[in-house]
C-alpha atoms as a PDB file:
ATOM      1  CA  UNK A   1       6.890  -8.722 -86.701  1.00  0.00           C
ATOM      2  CA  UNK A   2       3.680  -7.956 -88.247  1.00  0.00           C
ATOM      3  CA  UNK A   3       1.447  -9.029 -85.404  1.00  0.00           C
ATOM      4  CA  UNK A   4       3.762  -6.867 -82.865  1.00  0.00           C
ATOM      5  CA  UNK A   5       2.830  -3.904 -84.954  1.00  0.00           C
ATOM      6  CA  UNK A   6      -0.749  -4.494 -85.299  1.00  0.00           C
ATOM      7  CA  UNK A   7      -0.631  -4.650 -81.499  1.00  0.00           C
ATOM      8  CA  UNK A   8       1.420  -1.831 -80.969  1.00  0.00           C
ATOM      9  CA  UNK A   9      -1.315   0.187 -83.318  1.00  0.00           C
ATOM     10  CA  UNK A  10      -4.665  -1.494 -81.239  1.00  0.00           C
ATOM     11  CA  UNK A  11      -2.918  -0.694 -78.022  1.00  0.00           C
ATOM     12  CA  UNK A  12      -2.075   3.079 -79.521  1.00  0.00           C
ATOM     13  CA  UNK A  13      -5.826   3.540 -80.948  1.00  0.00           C
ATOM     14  CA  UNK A  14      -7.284   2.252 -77.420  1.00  0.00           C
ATOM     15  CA  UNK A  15      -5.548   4.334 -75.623  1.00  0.00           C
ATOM     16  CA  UNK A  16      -6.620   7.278 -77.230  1.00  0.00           C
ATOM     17  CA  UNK A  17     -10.196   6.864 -76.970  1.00  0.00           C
ATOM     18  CA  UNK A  18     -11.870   9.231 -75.977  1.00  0.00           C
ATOM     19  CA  UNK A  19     -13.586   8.071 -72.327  1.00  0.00           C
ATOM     20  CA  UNK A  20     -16.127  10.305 -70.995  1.00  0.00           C
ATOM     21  CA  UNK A  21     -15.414   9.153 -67.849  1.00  0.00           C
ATOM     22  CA  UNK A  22     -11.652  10.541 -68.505  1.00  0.00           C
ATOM     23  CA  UNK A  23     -12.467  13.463 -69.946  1.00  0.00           C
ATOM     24  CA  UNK A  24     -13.142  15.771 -67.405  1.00  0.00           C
ATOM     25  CA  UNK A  25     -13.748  19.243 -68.352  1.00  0.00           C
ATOM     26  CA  UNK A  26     -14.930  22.538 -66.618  1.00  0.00           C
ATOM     27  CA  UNK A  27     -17.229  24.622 -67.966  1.00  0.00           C
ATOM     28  CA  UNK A  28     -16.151  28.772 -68.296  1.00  0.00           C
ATOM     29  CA  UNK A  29     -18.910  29.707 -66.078  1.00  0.00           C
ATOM     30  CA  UNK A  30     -17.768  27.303 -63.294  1.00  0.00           C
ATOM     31  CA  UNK A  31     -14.071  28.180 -63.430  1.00  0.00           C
ATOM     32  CA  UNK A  32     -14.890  32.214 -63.798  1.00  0.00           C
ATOM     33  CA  UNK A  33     -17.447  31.598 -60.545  1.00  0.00           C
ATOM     34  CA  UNK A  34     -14.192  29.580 -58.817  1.00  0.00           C
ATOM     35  CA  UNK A  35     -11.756  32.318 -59.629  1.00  0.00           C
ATOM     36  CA  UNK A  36     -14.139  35.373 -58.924  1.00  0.00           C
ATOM     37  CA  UNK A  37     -15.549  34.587 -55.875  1.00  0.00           C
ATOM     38  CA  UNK A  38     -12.697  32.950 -54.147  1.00  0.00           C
ATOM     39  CA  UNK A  39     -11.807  35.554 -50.929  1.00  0.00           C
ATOM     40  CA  UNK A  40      -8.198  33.775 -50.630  1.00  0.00           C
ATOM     41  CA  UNK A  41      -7.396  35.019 -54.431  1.00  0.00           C
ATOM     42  CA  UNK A  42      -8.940  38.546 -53.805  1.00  0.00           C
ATOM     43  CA  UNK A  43      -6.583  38.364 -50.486  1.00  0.00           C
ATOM     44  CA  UNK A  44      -3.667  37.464 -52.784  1.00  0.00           C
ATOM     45  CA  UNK A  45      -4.205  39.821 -55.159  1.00  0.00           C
ATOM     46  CA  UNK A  46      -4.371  42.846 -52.320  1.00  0.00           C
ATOM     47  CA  UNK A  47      -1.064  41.579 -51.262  1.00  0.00           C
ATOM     48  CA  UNK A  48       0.733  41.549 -54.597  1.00  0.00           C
ATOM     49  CA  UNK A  49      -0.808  45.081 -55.360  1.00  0.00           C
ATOM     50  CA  UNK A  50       0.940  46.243 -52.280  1.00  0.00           C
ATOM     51  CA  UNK A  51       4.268  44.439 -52.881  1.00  0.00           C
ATOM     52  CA  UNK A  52       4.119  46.631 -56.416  1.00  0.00           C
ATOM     53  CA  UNK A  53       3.337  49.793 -54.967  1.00  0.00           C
ATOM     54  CA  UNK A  54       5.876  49.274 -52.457  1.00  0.00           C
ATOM     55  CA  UNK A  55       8.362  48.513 -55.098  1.00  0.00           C
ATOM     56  CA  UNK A  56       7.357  51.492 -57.153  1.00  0.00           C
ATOM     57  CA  UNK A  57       8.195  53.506 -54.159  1.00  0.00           C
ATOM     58  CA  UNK A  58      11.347  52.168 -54.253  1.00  0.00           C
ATOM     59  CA  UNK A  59      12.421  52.597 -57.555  1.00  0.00           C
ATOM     60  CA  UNK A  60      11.351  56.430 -57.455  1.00  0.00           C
ATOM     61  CA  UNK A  61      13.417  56.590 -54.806  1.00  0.00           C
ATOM     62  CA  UNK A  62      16.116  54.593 -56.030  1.00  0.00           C
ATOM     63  CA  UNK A  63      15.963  55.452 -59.693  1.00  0.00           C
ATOM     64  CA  UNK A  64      14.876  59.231 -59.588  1.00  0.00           C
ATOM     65  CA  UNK A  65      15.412  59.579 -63.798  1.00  0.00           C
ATOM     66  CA  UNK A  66      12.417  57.102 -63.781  1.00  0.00           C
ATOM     67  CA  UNK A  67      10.619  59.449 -61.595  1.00  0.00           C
ATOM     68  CA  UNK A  68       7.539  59.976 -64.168  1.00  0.00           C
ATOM     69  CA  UNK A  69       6.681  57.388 -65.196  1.00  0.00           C
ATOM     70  CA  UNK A  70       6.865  55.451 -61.435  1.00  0.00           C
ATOM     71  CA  UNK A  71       4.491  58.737 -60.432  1.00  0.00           C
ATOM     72  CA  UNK A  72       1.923  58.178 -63.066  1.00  0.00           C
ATOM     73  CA  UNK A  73       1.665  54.400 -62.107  1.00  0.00           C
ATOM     74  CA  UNK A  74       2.045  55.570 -58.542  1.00  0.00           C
ATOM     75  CA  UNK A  75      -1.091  57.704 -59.058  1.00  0.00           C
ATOM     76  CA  UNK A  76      -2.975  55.325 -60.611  1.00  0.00           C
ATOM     77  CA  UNK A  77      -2.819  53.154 -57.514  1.00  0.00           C
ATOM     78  CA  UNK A  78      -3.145  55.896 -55.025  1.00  0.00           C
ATOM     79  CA  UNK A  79      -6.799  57.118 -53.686  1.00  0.00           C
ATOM     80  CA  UNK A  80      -5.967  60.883 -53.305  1.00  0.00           C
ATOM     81  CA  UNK A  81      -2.155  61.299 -52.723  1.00  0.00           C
ATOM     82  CA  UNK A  82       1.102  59.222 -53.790  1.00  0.00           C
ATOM     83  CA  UNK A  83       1.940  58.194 -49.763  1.00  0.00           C
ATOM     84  CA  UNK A  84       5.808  58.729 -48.942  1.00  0.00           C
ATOM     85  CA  UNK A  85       7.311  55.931 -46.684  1.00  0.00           C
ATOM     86  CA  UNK A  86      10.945  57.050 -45.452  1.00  0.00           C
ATOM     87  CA  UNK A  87      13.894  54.585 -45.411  1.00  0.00           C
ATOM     88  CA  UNK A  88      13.356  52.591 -48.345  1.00  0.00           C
ATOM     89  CA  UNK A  89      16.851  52.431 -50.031  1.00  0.00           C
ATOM     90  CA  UNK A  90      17.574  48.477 -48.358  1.00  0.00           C
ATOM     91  CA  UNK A  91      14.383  47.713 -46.878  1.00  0.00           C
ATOM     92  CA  UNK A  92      11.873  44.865 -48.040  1.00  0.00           C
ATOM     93  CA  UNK A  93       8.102  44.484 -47.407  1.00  0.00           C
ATOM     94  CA  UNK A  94       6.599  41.457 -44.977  1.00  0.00           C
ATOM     95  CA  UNK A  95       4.440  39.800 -42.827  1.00  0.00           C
ATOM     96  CA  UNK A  96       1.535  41.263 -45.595  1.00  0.00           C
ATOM     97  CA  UNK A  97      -1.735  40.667 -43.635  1.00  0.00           C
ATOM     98  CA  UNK A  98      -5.213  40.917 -44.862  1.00  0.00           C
ATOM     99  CA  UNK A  99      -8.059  42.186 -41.816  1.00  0.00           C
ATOM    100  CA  UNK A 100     -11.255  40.483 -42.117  1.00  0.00           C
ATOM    101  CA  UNK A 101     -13.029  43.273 -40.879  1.00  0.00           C
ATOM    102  CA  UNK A 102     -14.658  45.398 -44.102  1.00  0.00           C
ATOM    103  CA  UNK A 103     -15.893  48.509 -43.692  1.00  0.00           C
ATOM    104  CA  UNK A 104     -18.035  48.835 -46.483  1.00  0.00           C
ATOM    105  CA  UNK A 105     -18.543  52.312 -47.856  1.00  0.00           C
ATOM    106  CA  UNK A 106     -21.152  51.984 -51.012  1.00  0.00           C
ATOM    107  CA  UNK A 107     -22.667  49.597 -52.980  1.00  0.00           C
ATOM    108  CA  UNK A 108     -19.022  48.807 -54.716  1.00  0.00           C
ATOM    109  CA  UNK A 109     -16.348  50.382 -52.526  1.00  0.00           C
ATOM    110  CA  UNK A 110     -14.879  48.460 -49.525  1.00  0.00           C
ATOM    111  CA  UNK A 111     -12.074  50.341 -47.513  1.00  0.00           C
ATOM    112  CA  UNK A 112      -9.581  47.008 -46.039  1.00  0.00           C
ATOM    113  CA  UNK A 113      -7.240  47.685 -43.610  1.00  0.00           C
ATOM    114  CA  UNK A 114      -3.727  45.881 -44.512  1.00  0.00           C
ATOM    115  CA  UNK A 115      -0.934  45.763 -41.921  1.00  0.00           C
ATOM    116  CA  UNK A 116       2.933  44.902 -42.777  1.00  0.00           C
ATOM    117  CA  UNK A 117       6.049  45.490 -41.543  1.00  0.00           C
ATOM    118  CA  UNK A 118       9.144  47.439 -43.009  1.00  0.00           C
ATOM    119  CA  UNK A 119      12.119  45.450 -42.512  1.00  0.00           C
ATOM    120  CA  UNK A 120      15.313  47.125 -42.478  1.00  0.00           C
ATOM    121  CA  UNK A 121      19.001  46.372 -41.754  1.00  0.00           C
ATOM    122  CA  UNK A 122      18.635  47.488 -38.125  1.00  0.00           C
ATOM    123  CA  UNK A 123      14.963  47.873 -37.515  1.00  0.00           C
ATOM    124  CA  UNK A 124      11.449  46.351 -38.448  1.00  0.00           C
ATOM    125  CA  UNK A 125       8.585  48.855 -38.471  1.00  0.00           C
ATOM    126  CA  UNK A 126       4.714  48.223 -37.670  1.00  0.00           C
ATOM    127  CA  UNK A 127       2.730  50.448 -40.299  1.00  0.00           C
ATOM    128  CA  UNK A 128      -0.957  49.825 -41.462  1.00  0.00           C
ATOM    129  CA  UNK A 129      -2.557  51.107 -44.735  1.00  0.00           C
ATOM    130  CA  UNK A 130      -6.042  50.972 -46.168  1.00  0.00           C
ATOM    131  CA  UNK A 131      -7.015  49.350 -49.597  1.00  0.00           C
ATOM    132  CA  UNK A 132      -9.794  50.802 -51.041  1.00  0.00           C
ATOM    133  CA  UNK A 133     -11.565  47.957 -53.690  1.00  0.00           C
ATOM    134  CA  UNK A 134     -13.923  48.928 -55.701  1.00  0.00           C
ATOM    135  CA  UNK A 135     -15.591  46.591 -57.768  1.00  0.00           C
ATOM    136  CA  UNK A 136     -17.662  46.281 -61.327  1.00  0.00           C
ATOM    137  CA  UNK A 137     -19.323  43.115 -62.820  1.00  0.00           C
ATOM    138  CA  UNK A 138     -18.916  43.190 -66.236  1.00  0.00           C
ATOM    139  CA  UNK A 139     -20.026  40.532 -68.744  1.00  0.00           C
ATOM    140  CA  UNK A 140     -17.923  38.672 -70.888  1.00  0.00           C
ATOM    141  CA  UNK A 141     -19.553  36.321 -73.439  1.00  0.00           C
ATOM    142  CA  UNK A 142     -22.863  36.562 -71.672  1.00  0.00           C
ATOM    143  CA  UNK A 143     -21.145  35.079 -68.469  1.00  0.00           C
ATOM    144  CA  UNK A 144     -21.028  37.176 -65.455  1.00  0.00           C
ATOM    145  CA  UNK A 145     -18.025  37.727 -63.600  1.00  0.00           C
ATOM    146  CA  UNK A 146     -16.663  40.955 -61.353  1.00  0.00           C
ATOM    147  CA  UNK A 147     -13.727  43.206 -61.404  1.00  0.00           C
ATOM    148  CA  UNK A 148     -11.903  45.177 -58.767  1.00  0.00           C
ATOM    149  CA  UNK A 149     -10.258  48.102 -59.044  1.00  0.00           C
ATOM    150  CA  UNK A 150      -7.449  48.630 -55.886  1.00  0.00           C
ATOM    151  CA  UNK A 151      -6.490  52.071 -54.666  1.00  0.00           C
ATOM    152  CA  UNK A 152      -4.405  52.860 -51.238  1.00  0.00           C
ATOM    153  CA  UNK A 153      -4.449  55.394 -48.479  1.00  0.00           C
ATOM    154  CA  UNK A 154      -3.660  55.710 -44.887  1.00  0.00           C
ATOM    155  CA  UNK A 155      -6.358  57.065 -43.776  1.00  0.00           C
END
């Protein structure tokens, strides 16, 4: 019984080692660099930024004794006005695409066109809007890395 545990405590001990060649780590400058710089996540994150603002717009509309706090988060999303989509009671947001054409209006603003459409009970509406990213690098423990800020307008 003795030697079984002995065995059982070698195996255990071995197995725990710690390998090099099993110990694969990342460093925080390669993952920030992966995360940052990847266009599909900056795609992504357009798309979920318009899901919420869509959903904001429904909840004002839905939920009108929320109405200011929705506008003040409304606002902070919006470029210049809060825009005012009609029909939005039973209607959901899809087909989300991302243009790859940038028109690039300073050194960090970038106006992107993204269309959708507006799916109703008995209809499914075309509409386009414009993301407007602007983005800062800011430094976090001496590693590089930028931020976007996303505003929309339909013009």
């Amino acid at each position: 019984m003795k030697k079984f545990i002995y065995i059982l405590l070698v195996l255990l001990i071995a197995s725990c080692a710690n390998r090099p060649s099993m110990n694969k780590e990342i460093s925080i400058e390669e993952a920030l660099f992966e995360a940052a710089n990847s266009e599909d996540n900056e795609n992504t994150i357009l798309k979920e930024k318009l899901t919420r603002y869509f959903d904001l717009l429904k909840l004002k509309v839905n939920h009108p004794d929320f109405e200011t706090d929705l506008v003040s988060q409304l606002q902070k999303l919006s470029q210049n006005k809060i825009i005012e989509i009609k029909n939005l009671e039973a209607s959901s947001l899809e087909n989300i695409k991302v243009s790859d054409s940038i028109l690039v209006l300073s050194d960090s603003t970038e106006k992107i066109k993204i269309t959708y459409d507006i799916i109703n009970k008995d209809s499914v509406i075309k509409d386009s809007i414009y993301a407007y990213k602007t983005t800062t690098e800011i430094t976090v423990d001496g590693y590089s890395m930028k931020s976007f800020e996303i505003k929309f307008d339909k013009e």
